[in-house]
C-alpha atoms as a PDB file:
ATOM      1  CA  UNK A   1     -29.174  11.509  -6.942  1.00  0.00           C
ATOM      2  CA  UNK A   2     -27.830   8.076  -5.810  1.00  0.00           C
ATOM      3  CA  UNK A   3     -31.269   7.341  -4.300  1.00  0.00           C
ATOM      4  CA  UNK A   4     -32.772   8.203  -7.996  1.00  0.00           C
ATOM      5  CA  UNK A   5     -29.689   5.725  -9.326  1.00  0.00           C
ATOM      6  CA  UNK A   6     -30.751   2.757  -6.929  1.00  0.00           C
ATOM      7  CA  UNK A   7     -34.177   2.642  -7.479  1.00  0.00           C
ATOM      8  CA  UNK A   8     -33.634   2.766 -10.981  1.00  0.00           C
ATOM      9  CA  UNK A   9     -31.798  -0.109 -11.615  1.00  0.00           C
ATOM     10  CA  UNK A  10     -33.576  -2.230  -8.920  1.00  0.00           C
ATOM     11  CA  UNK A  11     -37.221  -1.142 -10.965  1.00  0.00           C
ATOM     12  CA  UNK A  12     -35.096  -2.256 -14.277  1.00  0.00           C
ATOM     13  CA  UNK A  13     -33.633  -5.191 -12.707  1.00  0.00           C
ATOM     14  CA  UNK A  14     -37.170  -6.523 -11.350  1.00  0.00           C
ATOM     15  CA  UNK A  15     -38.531  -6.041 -14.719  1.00  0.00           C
ATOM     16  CA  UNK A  16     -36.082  -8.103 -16.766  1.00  0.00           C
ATOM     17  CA  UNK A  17     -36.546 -10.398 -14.463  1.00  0.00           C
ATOM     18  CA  UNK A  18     -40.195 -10.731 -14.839  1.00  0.00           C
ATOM     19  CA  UNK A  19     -39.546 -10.565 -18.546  1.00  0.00           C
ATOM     20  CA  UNK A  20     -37.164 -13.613 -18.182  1.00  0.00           C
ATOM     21  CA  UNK A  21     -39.434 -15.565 -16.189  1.00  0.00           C
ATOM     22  CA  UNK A  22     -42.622 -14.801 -19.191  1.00  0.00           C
ATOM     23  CA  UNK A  23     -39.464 -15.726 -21.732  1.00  0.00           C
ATOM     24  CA  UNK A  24     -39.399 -18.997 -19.564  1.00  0.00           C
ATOM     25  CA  UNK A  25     -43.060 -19.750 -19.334  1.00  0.00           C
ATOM     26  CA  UNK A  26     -42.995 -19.425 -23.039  1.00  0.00           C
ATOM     27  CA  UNK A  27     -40.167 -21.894 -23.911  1.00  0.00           C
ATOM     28  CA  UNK A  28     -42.559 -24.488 -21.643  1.00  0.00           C
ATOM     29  CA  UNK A  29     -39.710 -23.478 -18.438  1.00  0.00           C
ATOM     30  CA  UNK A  30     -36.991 -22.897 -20.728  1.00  0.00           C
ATOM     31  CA  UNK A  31     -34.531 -23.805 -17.257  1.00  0.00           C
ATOM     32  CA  UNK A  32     -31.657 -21.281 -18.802  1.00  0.00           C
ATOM     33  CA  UNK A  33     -34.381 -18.470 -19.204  1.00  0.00           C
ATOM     34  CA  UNK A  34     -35.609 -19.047 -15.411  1.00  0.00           C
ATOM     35  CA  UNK A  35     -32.277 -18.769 -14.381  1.00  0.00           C
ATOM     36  CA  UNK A  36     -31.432 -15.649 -15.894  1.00  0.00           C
ATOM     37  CA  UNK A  37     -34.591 -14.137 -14.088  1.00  0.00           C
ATOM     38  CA  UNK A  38     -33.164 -14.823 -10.597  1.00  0.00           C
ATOM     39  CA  UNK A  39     -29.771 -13.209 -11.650  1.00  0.00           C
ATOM     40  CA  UNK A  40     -31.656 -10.619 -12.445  1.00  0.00           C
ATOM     41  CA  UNK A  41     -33.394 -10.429  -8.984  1.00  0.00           C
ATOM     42  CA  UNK A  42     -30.266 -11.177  -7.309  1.00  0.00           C
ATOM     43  CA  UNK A  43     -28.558  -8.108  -9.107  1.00  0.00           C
ATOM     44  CA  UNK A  44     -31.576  -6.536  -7.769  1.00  0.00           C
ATOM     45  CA  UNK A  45     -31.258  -7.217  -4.213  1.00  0.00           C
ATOM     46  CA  UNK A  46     -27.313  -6.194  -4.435  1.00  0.00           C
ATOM     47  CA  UNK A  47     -27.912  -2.890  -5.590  1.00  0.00           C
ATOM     48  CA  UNK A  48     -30.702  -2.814  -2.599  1.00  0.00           C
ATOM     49  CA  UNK A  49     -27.810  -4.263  -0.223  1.00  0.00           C
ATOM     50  CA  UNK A  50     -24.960  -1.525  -1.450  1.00  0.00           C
ATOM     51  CA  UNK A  51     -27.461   1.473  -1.167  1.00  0.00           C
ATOM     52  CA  UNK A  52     -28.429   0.463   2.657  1.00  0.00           C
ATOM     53  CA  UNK A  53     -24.462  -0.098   3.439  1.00  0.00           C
ATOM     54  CA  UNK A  54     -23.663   3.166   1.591  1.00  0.00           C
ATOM     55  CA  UNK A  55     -26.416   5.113   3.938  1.00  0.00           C
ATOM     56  CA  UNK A  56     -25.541   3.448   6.488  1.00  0.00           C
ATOM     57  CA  UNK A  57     -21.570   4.258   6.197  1.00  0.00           C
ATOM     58  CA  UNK A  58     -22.575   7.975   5.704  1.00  0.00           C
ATOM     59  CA  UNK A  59     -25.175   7.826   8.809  1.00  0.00           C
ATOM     60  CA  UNK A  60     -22.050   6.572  10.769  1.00  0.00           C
ATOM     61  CA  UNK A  61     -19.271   9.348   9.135  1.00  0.00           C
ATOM     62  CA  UNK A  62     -22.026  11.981   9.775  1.00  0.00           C
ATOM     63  CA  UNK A  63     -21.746  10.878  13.458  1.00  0.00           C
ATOM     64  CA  UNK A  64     -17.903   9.908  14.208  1.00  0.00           C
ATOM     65  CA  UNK A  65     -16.066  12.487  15.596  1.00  0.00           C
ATOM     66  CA  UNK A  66     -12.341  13.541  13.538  1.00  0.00           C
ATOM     67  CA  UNK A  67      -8.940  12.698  14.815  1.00  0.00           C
ATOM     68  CA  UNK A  68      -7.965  16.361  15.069  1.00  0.00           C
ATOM     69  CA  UNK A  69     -10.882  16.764  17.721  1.00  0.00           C
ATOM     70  CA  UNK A  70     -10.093  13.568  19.319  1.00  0.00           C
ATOM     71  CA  UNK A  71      -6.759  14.574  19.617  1.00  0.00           C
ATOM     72  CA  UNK A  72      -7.362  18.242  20.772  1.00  0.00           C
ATOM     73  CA  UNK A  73     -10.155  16.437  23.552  1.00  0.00           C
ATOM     74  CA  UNK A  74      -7.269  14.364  24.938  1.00  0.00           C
ATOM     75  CA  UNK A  75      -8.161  10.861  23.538  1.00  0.00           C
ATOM     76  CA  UNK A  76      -5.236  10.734  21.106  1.00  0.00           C
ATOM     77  CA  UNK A  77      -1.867  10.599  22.065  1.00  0.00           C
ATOM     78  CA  UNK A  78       0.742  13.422  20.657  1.00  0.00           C
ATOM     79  CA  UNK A  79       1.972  11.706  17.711  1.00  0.00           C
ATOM     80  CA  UNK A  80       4.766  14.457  17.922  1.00  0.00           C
ATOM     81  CA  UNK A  81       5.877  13.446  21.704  1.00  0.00           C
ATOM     82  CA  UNK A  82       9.048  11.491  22.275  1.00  0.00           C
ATOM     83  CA  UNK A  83       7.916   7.947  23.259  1.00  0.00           C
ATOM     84  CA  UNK A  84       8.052   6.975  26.928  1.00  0.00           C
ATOM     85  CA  UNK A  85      10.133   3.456  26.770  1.00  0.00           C
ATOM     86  CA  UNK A  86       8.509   2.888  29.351  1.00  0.00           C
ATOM     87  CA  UNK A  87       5.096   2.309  28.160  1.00  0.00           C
ATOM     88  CA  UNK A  88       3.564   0.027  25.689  1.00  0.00           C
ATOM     89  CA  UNK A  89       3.800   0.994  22.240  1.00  0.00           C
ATOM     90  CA  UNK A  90       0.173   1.426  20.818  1.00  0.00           C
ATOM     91  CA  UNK A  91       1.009   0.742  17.363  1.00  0.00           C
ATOM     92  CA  UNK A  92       3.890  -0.380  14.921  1.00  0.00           C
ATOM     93  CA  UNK A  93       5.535   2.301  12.718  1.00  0.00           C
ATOM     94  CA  UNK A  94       5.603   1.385   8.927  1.00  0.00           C
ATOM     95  CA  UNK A  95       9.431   0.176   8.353  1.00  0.00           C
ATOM     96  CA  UNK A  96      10.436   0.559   4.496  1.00  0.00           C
ATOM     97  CA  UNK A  97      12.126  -2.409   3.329  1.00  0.00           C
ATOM     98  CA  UNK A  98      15.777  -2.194   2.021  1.00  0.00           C
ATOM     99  CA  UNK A  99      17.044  -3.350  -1.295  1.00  0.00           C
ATOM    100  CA  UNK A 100      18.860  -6.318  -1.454  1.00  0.00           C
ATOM    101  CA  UNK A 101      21.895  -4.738  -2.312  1.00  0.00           C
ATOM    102  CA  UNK A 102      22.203  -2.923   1.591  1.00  0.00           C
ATOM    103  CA  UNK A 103      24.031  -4.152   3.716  1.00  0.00           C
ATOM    104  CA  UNK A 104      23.084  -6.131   6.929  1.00  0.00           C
ATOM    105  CA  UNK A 105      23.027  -4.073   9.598  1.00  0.00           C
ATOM    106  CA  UNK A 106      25.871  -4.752  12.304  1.00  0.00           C
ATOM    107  CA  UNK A 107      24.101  -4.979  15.414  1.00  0.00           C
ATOM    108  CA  UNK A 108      22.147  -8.249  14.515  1.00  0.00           C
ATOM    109  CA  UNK A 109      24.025 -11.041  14.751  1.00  0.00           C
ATOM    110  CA  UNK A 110      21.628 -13.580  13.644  1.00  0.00           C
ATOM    111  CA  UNK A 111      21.058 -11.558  10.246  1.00  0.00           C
ATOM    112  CA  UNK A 112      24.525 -11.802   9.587  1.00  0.00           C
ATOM    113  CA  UNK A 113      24.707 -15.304  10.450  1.00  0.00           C
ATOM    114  CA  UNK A 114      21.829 -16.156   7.832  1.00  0.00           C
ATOM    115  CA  UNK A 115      23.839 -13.976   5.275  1.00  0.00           C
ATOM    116  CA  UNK A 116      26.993 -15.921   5.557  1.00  0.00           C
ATOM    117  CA  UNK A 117      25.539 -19.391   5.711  1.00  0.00           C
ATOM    118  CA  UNK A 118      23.598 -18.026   2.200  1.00  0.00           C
ATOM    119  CA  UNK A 119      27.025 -16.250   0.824  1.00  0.00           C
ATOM    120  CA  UNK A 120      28.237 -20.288   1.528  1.00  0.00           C
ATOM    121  CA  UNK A 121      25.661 -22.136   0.205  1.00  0.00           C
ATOM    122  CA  UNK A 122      26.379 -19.949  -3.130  1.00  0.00           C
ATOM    123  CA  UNK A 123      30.108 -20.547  -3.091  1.00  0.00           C
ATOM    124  CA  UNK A 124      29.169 -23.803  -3.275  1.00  0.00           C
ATOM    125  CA  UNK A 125      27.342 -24.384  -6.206  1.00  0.00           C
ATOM    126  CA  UNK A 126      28.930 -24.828  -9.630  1.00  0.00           C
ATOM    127  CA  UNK A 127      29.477 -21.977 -12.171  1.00  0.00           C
ATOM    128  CA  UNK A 128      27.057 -23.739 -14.360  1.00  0.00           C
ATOM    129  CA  UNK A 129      23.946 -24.063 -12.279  1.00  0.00           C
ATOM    130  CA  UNK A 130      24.730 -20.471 -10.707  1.00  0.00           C
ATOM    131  CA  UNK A 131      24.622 -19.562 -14.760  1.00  0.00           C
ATOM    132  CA  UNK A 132      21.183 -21.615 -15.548  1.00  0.00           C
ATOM    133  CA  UNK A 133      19.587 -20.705 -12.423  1.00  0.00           C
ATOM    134  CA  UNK A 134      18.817 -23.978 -11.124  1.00  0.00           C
ATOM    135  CA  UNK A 135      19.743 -25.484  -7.746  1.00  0.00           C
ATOM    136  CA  UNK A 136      21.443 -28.562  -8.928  1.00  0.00           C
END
């Protein structure tokens, strides 16, 4: 069906093109009119560059082998182990952020730090600009 859906709109899109470029010819080169037939043709070579990368994306999914086979053949580590701290860690785990209302957590000194020079720089300011939201 998608091959029927490709060569569809690249037979329409070569033909409005060709009927741009007679539109031209008979506005003596209307310049607008010429240019709308290479949009046309350019639409036309997209849709002819999006069907190749869409076979050739299947071609290669039809061909790559899953993670649960990779994993069963032994080319995948566990990702139930317990890490080895001894070896390299292959990849970074996704950390969720906190909100700014948690608190800094008590083993990192230089976090705390940062929060106390910023609790600081806010006692600092007047009631005013704290109240406008400006830094003055």
């Amino acid at each position: 069906m998608l091959h029927l859906i490709a060569l569809a709109l690249i037979v329409s899109m070569v033909l409005l093109g060709r009927w741009q470029l007679n539109v031209s010819n008979a506005k003596h080169f209307s310049l607008q009119n010429f240019g709308y037939a290479l949009q046309w043709w350019a639409f036309s070579i997209f849709v002819l560059a999006m069907w190749a990368r869409i076979l050739r994306d299947t071609g290669r999914r039809a061909h790559d082998t899953p993670a649960g086979e990779a994993y069963r053949a032994g080319r995948l580590p566990d990702p139930e182990a317990t890490p080895n701290p001894d070896q390299p860690v292959a990849y970074r785990r996704y950390v969720m952020p906190q909100s700014s209302a948690a608190q800094a957590p008590s083993t990192d000194p230089e976090h705390a730090a940062y929060n106390d020079y910023l609790a600081r720089l806010d006692a600092d300011l007047p009631a005013t600009s704290r109240a406008e939201g400006t830094n003055q």
